[in-house]
PDB file of N, CA and C in Angstrom:
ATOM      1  N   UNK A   1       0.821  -1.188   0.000  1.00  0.00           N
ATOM      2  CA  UNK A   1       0.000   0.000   0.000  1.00  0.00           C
ATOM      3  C   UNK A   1       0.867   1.255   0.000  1.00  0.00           C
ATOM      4  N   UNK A   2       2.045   1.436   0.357  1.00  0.00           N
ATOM      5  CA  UNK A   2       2.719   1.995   0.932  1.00  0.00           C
ATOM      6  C   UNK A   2       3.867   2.930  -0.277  1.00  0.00           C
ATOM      7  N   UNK A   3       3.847   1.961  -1.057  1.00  0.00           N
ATOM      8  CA  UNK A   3       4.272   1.735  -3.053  1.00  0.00           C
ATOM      9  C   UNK A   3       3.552   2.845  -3.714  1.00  0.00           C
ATOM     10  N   UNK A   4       1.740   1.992  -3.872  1.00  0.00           N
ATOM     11  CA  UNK A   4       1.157   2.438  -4.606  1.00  0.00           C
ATOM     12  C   UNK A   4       0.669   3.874  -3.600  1.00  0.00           C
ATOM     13  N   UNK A   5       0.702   4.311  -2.717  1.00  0.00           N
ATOM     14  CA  UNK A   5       0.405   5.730  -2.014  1.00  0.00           C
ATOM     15  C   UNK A   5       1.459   6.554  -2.470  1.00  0.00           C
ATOM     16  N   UNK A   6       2.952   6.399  -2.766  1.00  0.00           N
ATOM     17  CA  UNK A   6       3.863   7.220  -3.045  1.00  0.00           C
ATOM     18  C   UNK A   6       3.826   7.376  -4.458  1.00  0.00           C
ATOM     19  N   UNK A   7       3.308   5.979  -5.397  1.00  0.00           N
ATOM     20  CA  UNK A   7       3.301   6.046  -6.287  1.00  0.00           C
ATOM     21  C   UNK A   7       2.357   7.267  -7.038  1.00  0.00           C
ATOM     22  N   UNK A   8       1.311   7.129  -6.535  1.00  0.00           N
ATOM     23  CA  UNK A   8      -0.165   8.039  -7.447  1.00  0.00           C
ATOM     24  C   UNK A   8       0.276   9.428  -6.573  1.00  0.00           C
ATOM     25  N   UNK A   9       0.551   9.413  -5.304  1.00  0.00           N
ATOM     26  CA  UNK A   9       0.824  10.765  -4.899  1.00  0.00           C
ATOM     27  C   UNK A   9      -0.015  11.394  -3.951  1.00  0.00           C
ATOM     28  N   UNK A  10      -1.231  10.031  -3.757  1.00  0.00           N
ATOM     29  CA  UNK A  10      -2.247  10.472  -2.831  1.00  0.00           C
ATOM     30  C   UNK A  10      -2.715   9.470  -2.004  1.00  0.00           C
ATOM     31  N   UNK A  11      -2.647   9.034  -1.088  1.00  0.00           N
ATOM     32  CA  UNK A  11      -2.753   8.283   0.139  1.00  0.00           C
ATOM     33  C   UNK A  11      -4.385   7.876   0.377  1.00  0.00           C
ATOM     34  N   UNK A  12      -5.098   9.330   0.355  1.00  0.00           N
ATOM     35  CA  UNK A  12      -6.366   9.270   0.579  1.00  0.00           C
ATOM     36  C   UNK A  12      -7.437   8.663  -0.177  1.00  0.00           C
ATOM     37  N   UNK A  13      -7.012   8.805  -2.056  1.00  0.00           N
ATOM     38  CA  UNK A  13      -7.553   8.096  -2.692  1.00  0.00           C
ATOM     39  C   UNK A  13      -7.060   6.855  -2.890  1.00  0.00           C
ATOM     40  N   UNK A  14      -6.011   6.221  -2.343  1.00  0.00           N
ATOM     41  CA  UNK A  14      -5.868   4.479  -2.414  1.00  0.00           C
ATOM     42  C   UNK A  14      -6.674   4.303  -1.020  1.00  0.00           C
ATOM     43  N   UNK A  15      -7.072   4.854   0.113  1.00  0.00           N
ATOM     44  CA  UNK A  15      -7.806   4.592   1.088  1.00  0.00           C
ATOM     45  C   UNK A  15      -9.145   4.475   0.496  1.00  0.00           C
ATOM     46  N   UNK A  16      -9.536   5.496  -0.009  1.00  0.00           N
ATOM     47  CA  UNK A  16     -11.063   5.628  -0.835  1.00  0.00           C
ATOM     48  C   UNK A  16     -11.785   3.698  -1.527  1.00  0.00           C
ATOM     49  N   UNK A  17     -10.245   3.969  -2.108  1.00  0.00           N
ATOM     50  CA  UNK A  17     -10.495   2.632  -3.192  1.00  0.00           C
ATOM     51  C   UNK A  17     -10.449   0.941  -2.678  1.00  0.00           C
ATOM     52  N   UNK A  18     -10.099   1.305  -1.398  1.00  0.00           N
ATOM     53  CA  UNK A  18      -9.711   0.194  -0.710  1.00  0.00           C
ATOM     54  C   UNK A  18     -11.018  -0.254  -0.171  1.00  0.00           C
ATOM     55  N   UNK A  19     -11.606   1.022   0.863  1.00  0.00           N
ATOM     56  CA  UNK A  19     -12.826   1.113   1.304  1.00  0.00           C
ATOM     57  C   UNK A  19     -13.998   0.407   0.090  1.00  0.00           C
ATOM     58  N   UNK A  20     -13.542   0.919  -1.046  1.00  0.00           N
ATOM     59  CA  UNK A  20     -15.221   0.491  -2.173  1.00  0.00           C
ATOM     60  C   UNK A  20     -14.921  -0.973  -2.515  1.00  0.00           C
ATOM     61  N   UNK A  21     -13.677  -1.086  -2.283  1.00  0.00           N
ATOM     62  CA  UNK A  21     -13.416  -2.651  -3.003  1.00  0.00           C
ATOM     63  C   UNK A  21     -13.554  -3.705  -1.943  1.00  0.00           C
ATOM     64  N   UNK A  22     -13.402  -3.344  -0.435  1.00  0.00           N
ATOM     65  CA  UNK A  22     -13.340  -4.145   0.661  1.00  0.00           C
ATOM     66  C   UNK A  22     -15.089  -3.884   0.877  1.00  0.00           C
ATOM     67  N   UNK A  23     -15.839  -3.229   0.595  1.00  0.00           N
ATOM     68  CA  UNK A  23     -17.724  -3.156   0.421  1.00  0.00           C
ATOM     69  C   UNK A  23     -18.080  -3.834  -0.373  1.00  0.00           C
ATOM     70  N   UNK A  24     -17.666  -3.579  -1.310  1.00  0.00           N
ATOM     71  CA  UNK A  24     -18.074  -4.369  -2.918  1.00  0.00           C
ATOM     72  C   UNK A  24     -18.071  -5.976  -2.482  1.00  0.00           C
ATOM     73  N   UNK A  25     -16.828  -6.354  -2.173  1.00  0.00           N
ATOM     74  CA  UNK A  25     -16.469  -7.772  -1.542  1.00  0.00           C
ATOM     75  C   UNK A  25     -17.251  -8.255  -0.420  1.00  0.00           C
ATOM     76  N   UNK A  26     -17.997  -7.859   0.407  1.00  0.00           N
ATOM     77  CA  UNK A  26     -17.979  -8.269   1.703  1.00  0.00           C
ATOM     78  C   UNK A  26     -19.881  -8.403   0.433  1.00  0.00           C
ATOM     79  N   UNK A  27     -20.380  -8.167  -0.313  1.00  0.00           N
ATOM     80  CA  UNK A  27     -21.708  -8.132  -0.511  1.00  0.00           C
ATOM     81  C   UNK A  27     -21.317  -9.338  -1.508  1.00  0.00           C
ATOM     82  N   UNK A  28     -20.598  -9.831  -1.873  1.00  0.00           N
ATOM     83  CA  UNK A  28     -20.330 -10.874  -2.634  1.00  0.00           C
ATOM     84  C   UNK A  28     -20.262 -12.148  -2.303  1.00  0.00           C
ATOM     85  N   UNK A  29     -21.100 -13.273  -2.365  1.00  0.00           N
ATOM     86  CA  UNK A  29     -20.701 -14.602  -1.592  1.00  0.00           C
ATOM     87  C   UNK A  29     -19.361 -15.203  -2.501  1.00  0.00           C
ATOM     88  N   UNK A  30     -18.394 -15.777  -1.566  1.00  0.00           N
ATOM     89  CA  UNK A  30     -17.336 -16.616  -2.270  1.00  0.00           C
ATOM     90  C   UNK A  30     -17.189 -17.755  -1.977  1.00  0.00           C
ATOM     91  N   UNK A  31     -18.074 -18.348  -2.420  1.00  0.00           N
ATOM     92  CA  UNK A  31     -18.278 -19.821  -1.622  1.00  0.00           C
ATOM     93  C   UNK A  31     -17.220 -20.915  -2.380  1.00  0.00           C
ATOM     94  N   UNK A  32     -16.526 -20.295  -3.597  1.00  0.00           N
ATOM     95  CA  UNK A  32     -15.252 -20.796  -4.195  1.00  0.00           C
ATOM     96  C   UNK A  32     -13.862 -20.770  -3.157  1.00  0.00           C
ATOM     97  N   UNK A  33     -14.005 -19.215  -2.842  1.00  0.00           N
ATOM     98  CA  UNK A  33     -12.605 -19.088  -1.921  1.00  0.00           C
ATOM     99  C   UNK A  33     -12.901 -20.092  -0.489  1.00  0.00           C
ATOM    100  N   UNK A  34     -14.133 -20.070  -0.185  1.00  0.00           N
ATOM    101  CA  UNK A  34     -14.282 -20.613   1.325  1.00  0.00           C
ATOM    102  C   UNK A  34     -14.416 -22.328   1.002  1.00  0.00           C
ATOM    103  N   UNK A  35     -14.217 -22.973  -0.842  1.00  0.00           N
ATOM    104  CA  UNK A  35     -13.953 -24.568  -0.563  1.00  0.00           C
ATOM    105  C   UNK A  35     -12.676 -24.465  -0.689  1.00  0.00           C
ATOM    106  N   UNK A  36     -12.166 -23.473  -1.274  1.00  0.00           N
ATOM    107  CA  UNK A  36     -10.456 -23.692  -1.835  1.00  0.00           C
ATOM    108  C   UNK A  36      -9.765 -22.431  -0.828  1.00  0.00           C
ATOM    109  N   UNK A  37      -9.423 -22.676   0.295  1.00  0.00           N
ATOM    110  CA  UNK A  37      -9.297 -20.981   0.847  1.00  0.00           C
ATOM    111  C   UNK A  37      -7.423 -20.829   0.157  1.00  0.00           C
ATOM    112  N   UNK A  38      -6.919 -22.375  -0.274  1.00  0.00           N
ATOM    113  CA  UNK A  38      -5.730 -21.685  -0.191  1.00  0.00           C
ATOM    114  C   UNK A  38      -5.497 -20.401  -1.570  1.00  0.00           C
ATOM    115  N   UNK A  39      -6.876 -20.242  -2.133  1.00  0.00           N
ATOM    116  CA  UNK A  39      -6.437 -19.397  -3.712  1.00  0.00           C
ATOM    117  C   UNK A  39      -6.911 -18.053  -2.720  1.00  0.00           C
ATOM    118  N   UNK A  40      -6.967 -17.917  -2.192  1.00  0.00           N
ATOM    119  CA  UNK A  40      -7.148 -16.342  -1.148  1.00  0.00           C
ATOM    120  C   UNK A  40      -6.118 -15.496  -1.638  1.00  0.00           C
ATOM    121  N   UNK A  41      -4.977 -15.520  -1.734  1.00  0.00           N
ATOM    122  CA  UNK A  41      -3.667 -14.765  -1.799  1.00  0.00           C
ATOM    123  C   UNK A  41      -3.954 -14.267  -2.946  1.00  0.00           C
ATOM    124  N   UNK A  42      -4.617 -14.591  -4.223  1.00  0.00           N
ATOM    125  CA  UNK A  42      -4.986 -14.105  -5.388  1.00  0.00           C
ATOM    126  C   UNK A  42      -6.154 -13.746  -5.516  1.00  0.00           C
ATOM    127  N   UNK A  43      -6.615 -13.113  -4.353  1.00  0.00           N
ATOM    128  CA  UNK A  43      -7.646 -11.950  -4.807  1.00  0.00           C
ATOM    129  C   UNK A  43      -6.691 -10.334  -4.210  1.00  0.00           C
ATOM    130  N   UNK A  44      -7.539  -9.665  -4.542  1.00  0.00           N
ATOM    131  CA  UNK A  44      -7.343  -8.332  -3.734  1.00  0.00           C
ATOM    132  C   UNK A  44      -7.711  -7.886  -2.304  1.00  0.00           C
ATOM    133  N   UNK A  45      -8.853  -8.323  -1.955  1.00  0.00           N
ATOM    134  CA  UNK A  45      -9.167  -8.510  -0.693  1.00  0.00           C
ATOM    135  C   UNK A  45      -9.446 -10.380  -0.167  1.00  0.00           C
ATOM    136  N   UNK A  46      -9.268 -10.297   0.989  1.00  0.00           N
ATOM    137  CA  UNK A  46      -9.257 -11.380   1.636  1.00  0.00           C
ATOM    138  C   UNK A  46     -11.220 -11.931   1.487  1.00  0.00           C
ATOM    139  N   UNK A  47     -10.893 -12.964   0.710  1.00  0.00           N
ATOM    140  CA  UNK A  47     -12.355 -13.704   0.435  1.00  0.00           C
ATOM    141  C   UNK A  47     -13.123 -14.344   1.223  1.00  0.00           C
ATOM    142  N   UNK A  48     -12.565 -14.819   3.040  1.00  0.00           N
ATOM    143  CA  UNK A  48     -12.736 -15.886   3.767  1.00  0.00           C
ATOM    144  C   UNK A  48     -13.776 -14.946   4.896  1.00  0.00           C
ATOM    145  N   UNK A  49     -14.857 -15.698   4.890  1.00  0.00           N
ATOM    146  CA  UNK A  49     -15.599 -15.319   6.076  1.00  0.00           C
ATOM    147  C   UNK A  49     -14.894 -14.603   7.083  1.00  0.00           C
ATOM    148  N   UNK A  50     -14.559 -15.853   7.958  1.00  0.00           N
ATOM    149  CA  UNK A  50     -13.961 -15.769   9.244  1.00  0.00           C
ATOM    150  C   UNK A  50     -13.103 -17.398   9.906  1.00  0.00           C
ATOM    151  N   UNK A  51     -13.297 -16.999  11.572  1.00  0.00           N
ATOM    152  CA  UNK A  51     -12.362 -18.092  11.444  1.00  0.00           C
ATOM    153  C   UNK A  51     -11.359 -18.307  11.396  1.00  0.00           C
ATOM    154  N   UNK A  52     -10.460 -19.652  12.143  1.00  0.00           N
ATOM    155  CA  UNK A  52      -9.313 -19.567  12.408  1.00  0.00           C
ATOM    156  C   UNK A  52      -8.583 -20.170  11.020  1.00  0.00           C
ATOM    157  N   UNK A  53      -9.277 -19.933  10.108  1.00  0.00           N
ATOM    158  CA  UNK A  53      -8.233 -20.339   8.328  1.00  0.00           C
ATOM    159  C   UNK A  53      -8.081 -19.351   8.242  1.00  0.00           C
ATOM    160  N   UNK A  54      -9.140 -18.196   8.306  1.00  0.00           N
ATOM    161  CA  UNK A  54      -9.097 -17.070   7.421  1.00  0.00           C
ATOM    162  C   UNK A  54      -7.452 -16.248   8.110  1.00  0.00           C
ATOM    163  N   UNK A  55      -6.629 -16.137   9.252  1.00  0.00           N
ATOM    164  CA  UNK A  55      -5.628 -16.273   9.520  1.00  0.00           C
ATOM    165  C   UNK A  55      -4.626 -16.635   8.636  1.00  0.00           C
ATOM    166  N   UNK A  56      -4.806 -17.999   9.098  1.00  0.00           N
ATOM    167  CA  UNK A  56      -3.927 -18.895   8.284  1.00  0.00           C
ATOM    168  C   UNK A  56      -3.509 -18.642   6.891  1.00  0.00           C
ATOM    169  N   UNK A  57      -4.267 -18.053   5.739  1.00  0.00           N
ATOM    170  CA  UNK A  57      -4.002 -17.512   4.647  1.00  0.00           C
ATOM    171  C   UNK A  57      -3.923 -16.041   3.694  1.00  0.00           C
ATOM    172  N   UNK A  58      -4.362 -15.479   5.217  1.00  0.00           N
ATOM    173  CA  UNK A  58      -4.175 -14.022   5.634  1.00  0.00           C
ATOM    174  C   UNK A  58      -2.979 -13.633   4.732  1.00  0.00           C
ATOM    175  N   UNK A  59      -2.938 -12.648   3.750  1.00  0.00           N
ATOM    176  CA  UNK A  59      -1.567 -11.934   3.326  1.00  0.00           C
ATOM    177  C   UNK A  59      -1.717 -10.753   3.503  1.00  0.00           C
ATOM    178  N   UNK A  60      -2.577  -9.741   3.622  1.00  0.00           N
ATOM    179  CA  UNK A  60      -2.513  -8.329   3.845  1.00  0.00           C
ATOM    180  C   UNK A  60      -3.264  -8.158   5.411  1.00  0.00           C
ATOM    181  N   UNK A  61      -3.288  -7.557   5.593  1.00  0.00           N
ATOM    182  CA  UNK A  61      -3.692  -6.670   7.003  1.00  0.00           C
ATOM    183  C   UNK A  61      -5.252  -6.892   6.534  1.00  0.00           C
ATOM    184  N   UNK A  62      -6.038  -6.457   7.862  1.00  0.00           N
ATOM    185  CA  UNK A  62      -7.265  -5.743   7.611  1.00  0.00           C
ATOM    186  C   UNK A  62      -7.255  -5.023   6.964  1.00  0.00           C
ATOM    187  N   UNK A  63      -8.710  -4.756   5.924  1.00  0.00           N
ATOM    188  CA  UNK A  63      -8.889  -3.262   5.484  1.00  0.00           C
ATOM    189  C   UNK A  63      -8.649  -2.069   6.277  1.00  0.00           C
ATOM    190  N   UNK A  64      -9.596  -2.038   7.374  1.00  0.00           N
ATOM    191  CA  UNK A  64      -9.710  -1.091   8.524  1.00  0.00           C
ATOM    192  C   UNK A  64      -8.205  -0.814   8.351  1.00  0.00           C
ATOM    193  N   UNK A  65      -7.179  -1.437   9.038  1.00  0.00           N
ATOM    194  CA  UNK A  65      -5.775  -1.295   9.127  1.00  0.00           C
ATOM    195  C   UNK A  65      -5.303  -0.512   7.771  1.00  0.00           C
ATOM    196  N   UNK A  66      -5.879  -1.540   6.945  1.00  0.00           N
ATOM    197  CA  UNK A  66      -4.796  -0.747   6.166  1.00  0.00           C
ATOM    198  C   UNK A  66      -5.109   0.856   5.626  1.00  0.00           C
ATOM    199  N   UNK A  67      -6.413   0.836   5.339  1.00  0.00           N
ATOM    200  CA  UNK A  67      -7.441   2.262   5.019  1.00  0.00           C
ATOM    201  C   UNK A  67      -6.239   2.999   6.378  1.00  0.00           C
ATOM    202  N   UNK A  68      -6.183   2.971   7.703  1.00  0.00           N
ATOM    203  CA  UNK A  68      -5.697   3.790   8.679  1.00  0.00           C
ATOM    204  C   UNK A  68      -4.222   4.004   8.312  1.00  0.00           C
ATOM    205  N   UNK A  69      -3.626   3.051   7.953  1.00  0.00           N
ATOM    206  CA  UNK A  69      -2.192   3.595   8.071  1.00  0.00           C
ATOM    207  C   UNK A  69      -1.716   4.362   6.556  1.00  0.00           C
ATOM    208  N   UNK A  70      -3.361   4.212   6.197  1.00  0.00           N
ATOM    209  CA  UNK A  70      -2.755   5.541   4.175  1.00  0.00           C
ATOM    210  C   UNK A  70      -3.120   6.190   5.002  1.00  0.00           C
ATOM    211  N   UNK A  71      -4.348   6.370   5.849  1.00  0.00           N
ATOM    212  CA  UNK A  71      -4.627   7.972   5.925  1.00  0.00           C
ATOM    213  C   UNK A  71      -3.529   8.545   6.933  1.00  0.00           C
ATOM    214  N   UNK A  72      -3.132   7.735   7.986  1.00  0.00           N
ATOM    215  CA  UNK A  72      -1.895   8.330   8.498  1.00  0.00           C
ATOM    216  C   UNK A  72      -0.241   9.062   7.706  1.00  0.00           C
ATOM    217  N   UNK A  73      -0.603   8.321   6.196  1.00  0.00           N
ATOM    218  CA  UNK A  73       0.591   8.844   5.397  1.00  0.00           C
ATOM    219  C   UNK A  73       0.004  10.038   5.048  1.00  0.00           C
ATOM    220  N   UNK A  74      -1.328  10.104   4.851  1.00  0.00           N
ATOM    221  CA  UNK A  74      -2.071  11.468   4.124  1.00  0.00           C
ATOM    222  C   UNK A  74      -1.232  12.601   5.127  1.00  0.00           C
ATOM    223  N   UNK A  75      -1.665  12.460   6.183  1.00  0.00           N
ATOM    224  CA  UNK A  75      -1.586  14.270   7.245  1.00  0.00           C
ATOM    225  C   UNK A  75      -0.412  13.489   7.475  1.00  0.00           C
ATOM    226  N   UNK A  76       0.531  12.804   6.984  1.00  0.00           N
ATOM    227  CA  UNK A  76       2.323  13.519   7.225  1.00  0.00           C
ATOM    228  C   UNK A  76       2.713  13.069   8.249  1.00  0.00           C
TER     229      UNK A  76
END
């Protein structure tokens, strides 16, 4: 996240985009990722309900988390 925030030049809109794509997802059933959880790593957001797998194949942070630490790059 940290890449693409220095990259575009704006922190707030990779937070923006994170937020619509981590909504968008959560209204989506993935009942693919939750028989196969190990293809998780190849989405953009984490596909897995919950649960002690959804851990286990965890590669990025929470949204929440991560949305907080762009906007902390935003105000400097």
């Amino acid at each position: 996240d940290r890449g693409g925030a220095e990259i575009s030049g704006d922190p707030n809109a990779l937070a923006d985009a994170l937020g619509k794509i981590d909504a968008y997802a959560r209204g989506i059933p993935m009942a693919t990722a939750e028989a196969h959880p190990e293809t998780a790593q190849m989405m953009i957001m984490n596909p897995l309900s919950g649960g002690g797998i959804k851990g286990l194949f965890s590669t990025h942070p929470a949204t929440e988390q991560r949305v907080a630490r762009l906007r902390a790059m935003a105000r400097g």
